[in-house]
C-alpha atoms as a PDB file:
ATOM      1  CA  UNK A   1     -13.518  14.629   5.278  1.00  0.00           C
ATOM      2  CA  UNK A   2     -11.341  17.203   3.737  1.00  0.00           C
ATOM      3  CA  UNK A   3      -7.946  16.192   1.858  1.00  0.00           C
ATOM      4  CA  UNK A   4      -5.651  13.706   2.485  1.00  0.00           C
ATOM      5  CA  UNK A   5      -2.759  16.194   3.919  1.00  0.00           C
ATOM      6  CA  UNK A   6       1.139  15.184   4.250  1.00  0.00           C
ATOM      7  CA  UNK A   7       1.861  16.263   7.749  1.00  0.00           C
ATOM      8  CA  UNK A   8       5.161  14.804   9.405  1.00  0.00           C
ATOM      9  CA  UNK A   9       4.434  12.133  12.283  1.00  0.00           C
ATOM     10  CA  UNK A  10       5.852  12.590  15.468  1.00  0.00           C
ATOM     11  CA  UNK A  11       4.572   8.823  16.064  1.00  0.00           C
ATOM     12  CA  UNK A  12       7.365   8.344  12.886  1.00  0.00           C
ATOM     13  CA  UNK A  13      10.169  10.664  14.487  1.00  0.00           C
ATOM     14  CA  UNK A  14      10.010   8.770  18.180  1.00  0.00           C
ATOM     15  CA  UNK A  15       9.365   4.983  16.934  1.00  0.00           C
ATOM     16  CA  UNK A  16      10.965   4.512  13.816  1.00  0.00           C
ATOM     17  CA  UNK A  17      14.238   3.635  13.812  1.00  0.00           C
ATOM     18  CA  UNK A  18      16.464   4.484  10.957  1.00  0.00           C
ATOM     19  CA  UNK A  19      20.364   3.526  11.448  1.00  0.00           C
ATOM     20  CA  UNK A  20      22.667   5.639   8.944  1.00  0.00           C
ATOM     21  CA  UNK A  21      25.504   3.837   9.872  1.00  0.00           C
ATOM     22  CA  UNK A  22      24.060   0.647   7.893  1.00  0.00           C
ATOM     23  CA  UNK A  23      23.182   0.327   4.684  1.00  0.00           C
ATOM     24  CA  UNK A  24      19.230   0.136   3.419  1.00  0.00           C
ATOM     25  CA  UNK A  25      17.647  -2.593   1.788  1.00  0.00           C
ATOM     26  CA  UNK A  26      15.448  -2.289  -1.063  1.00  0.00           C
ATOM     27  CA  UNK A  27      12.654  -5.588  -2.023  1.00  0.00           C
ATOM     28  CA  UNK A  28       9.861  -6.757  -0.720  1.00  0.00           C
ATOM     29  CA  UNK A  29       9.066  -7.658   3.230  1.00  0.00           C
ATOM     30  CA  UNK A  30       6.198  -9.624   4.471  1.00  0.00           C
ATOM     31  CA  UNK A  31       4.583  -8.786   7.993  1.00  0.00           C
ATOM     32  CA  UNK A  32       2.308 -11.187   9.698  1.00  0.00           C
ATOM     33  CA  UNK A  33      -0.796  -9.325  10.494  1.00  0.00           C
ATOM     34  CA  UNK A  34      -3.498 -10.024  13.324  1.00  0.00           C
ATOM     35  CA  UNK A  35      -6.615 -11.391  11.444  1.00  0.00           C
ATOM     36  CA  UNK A  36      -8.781  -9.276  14.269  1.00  0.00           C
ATOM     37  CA  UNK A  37      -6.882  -5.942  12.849  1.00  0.00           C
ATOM     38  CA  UNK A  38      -7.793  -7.254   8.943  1.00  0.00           C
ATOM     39  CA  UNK A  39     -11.822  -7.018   9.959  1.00  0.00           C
ATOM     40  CA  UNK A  40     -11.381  -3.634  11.763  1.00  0.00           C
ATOM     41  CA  UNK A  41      -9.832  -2.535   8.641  1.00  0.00           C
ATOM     42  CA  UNK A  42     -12.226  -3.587   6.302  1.00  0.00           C
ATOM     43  CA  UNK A  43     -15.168  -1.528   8.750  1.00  0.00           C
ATOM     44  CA  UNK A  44     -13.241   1.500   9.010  1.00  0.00           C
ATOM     45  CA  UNK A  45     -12.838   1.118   5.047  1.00  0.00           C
ATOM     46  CA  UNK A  46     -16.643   0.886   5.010  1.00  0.00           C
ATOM     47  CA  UNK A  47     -17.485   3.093   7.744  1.00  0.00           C
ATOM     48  CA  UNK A  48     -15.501   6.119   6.968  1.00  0.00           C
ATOM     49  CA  UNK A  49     -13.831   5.583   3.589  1.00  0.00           C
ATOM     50  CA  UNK A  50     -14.485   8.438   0.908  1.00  0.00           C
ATOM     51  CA  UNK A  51     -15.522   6.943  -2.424  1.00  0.00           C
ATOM     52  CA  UNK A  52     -12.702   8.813  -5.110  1.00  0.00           C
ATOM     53  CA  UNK A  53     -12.376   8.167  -8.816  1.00  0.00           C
ATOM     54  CA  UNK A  54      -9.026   5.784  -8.802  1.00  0.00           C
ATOM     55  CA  UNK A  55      -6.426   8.202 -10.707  1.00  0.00           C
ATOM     56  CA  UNK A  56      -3.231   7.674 -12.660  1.00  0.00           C
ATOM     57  CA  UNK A  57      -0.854  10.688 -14.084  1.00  0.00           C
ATOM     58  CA  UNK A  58      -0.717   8.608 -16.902  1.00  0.00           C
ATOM     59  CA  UNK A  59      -2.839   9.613 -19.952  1.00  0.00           C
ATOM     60  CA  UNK A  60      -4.043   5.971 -20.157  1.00  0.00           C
ATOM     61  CA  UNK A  61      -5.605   6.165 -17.232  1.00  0.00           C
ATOM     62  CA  UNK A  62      -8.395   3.660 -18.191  1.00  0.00           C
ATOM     63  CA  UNK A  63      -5.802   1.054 -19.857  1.00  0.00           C
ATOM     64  CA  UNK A  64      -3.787   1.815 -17.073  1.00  0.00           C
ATOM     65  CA  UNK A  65      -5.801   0.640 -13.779  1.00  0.00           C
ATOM     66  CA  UNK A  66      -9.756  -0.497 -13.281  1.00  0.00           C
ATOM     67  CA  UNK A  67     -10.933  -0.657  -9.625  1.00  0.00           C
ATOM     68  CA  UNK A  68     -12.819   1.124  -7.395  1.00  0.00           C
ATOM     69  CA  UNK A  69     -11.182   3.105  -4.585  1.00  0.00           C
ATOM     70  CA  UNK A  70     -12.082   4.620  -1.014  1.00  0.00           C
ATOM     71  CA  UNK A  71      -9.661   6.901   1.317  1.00  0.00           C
ATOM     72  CA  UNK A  72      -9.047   6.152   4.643  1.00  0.00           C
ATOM     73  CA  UNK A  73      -8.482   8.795   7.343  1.00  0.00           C
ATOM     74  CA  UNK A  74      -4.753   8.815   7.606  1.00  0.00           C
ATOM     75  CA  UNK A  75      -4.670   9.921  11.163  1.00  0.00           C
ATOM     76  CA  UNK A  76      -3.673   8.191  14.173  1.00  0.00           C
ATOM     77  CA  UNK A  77      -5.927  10.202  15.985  1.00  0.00           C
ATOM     78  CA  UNK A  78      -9.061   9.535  13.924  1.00  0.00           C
ATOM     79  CA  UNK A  79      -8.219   5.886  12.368  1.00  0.00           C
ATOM     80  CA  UNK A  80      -7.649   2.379  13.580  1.00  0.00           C
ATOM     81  CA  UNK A  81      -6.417   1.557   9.970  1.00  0.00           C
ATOM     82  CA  UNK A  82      -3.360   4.143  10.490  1.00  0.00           C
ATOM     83  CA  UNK A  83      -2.212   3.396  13.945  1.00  0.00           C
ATOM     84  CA  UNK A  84      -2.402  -0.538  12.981  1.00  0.00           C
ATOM     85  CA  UNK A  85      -0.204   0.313   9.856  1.00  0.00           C
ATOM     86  CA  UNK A  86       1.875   2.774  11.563  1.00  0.00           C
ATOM     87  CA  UNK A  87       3.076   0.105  14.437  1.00  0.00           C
ATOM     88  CA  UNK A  88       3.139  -2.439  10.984  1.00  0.00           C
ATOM     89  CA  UNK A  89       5.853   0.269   9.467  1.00  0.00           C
ATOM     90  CA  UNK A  90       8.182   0.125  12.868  1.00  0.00           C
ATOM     91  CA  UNK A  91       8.372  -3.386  12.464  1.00  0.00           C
ATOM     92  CA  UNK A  92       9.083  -3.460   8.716  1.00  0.00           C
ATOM     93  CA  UNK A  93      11.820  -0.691   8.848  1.00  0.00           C
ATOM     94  CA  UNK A  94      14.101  -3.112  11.228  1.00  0.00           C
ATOM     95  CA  UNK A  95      14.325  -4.751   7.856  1.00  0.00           C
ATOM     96  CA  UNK A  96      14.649  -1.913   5.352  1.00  0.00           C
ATOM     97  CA  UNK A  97      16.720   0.780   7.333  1.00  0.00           C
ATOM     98  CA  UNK A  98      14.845   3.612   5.832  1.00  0.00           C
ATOM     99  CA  UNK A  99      14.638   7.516   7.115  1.00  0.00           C
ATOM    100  CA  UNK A 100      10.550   7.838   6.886  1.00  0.00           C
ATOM    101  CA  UNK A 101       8.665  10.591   8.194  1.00  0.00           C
ATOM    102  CA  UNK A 102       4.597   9.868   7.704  1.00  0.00           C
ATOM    103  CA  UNK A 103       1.897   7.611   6.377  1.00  0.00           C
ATOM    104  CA  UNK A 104       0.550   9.798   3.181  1.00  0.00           C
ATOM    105  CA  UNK A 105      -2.497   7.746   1.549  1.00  0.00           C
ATOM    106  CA  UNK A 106      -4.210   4.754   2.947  1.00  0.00           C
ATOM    107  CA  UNK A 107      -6.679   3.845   0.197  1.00  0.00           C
ATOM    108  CA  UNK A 108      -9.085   0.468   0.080  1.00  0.00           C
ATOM    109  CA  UNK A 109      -9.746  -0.892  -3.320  1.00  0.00           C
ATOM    110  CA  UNK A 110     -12.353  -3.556  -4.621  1.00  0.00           C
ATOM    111  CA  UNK A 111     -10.980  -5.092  -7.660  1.00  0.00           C
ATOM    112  CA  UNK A 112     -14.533  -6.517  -9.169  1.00  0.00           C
ATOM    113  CA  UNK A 113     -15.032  -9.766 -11.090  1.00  0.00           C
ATOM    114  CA  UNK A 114     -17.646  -9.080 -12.729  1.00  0.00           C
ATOM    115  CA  UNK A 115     -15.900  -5.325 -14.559  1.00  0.00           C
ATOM    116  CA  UNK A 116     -12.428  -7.724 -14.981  1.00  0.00           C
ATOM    117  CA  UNK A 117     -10.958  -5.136 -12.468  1.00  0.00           C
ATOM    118  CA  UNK A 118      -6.388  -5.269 -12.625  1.00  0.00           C
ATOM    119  CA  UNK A 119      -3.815  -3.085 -12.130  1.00  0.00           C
ATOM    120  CA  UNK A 120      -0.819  -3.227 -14.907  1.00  0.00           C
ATOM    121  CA  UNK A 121       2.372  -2.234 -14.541  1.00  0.00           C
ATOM    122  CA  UNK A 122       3.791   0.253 -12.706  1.00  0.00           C
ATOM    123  CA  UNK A 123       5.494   1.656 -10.393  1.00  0.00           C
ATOM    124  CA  UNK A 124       4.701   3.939  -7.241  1.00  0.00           C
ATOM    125  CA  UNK A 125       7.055   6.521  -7.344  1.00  0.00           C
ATOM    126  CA  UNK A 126       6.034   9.613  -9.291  1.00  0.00           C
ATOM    127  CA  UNK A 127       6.714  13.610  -9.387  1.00  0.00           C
ATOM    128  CA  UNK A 128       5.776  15.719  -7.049  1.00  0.00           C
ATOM    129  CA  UNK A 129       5.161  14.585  -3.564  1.00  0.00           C
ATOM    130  CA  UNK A 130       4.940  10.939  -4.567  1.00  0.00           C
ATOM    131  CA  UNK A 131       8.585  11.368  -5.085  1.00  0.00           C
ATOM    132  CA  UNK A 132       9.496  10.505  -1.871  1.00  0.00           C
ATOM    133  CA  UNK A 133       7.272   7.541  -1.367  1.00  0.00           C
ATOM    134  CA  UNK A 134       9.772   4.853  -0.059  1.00  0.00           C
ATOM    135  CA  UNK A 135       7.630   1.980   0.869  1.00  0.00           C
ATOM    136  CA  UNK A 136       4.426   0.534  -0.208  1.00  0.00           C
ATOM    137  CA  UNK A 137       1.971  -1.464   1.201  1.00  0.00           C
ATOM    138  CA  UNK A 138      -0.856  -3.952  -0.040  1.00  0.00           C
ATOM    139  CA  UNK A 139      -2.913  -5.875   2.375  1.00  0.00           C
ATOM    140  CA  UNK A 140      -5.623  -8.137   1.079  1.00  0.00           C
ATOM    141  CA  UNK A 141      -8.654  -8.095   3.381  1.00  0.00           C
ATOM    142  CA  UNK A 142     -10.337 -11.380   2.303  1.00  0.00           C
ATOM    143  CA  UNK A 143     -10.123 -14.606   0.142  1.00  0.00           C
ATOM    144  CA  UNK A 144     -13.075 -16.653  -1.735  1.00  0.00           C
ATOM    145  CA  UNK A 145     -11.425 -14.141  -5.030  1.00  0.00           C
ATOM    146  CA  UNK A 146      -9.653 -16.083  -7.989  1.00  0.00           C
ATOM    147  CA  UNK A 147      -7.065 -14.199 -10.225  1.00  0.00           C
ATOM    148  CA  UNK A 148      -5.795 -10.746  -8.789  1.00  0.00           C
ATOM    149  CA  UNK A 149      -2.284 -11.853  -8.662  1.00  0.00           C
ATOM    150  CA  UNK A 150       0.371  -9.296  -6.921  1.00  0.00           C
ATOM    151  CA  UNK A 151       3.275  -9.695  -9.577  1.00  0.00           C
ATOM    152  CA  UNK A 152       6.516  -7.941  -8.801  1.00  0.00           C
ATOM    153  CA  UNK A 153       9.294  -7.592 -12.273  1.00  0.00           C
ATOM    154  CA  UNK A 154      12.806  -8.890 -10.106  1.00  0.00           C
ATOM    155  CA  UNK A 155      15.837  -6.893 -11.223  1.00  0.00           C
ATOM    156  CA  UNK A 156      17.014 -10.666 -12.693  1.00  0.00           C
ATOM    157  CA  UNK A 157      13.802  -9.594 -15.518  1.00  0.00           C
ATOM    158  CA  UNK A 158      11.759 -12.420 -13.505  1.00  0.00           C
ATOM    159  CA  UNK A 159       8.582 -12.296 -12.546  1.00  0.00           C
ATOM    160  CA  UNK A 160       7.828 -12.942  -9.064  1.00  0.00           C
ATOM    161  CA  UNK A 161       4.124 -13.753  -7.342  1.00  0.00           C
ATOM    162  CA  UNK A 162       3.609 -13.058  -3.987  1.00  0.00           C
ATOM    163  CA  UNK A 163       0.454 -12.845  -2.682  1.00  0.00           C
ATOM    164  CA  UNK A 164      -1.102 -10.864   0.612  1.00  0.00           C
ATOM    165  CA  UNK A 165      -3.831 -12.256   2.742  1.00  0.00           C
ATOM    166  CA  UNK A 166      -6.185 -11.572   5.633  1.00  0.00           C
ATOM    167  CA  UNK A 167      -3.135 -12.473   7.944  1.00  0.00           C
ATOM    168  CA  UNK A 168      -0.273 -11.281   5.993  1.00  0.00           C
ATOM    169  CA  UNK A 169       0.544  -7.718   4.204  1.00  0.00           C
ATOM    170  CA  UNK A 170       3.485  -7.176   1.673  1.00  0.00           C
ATOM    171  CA  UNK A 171       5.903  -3.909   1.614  1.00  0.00           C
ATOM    172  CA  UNK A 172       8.126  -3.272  -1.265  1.00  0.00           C
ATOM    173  CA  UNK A 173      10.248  -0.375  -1.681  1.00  0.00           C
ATOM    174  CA  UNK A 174       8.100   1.790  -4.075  1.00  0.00           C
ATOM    175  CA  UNK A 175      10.142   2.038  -7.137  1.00  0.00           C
ATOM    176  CA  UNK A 176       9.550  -1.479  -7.768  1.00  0.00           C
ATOM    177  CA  UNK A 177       7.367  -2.419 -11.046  1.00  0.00           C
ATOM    178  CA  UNK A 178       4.316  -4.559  -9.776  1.00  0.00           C
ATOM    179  CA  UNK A 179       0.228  -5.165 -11.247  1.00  0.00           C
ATOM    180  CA  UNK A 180      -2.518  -6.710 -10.214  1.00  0.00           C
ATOM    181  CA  UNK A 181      -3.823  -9.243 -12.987  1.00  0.00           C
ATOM    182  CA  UNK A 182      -7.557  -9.462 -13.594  1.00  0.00           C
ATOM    183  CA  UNK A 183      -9.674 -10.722 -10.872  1.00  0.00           C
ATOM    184  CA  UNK A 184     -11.704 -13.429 -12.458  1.00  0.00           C
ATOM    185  CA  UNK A 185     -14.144 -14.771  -9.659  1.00  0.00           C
ATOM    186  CA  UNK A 186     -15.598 -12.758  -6.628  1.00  0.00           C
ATOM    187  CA  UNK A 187     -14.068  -9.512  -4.949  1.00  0.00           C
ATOM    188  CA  UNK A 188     -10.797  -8.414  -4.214  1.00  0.00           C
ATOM    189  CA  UNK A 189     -10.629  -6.325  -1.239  1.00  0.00           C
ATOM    190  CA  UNK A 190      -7.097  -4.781  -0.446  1.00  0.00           C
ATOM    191  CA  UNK A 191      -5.850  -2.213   1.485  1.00  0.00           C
ATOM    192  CA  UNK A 192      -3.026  -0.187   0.557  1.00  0.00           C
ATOM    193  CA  UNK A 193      -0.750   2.408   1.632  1.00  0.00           C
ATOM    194  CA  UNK A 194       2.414   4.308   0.724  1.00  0.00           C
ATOM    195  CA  UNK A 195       5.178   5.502   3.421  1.00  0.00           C
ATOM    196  CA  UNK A 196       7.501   8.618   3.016  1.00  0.00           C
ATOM    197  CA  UNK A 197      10.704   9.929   3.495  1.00  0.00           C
ATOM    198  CA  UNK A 198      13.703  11.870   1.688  1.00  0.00           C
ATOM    199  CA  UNK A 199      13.338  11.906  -1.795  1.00  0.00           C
ATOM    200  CA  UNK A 200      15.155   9.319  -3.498  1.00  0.00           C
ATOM    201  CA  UNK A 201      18.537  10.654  -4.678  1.00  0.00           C
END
């Protein structure tokens, strides 16, 4: 598989809906998720996933983030995992009003006991093309895990928990500060995925 292009979806232009008479909303949306669709994830992850070396811009990399990472086709065409998230995003923009044009990554991590695997703070957006990332998406593929708590920082300064599972994924508009603490028992199998549009003004 070569890489991971940005192409514009014309699945994106004809189904999702973006309103710009109302206003968008920015936060965090749940979407209940089809436990059959979790498992075809997690074989397509293991099927056709491309081991990479998990990378940060920041020069901390290592402090930064410790999991292991795969990429998923991000093709309608060629992946189960991106039409099931692509139908997933026309459901969660009712909610956030956003204009989006594609599906860039879809990445599964394993966040290992056993190497204390977590995720500390930060936040999605970036430079470059990650500028324009205006949702992400985590879906946990499995339980029998302890620790590897999704934590969200609230604009109120509070910290806010909120779990994914097998049956349930969590959006959040991508400038939003979130980790992953430490999983502490077993593996932690996730899928994620980030959603463009218009750069953020």
């Amino acid at each position: 598989m070569g890489k991971v292009t940005h192409l514009k979806s014309d699945f994106f232009k004809d189904n999702v809906i973006y309103d710009p008479s109302n206003d968008s909303n920015y936060g965090l949306v749940p979407l209940e998720m089809d436990e059959k669709s979790c498992d075809l994830v997690l074989q397509e992850a293991m099927q056709y996933g491309v081991e990479v070396k998990a990378s940060t811009s920041e020069k901390s990399a290592s402090s930064l983030r410790s999991v292991q990472a795969w990429v998923i086709p991000n093709d309608q065409n060629q992946s189960l995992t991106a039409e099931i998230l692509s139908h997933a995003v026309v459901e969660l923009n009712k909610v956030y009003n956003y204009k989006l044009s594609h599906i860039g990554e879809i990445q599964y991590y394993e966040y290992h006991a056993e190497d204390n695997d977590k995720y500390d703070w930060h936040m999605d957006i970036d430079s470059g093309i990650a500028s324009s990332r205006k949702i992400s998406i985590s879906w946990v593929l499995n339980k029998g895990f302890r620790g590897g708590d999704l934590k969200f920082f609230t604009n109120g300064g509070e910290i806010l928990t909120y779990n994914s599972t097998p049956n349930k994924l969590v959006s959040f508009t991508s400038f939003i500060n979130h980790s992953v603490t430490p999983v502490t028992e077993g593996i932690r199998k996730v899928c994620v995925a980030w959603v463009y549009g218009n750069t953020w003004a």
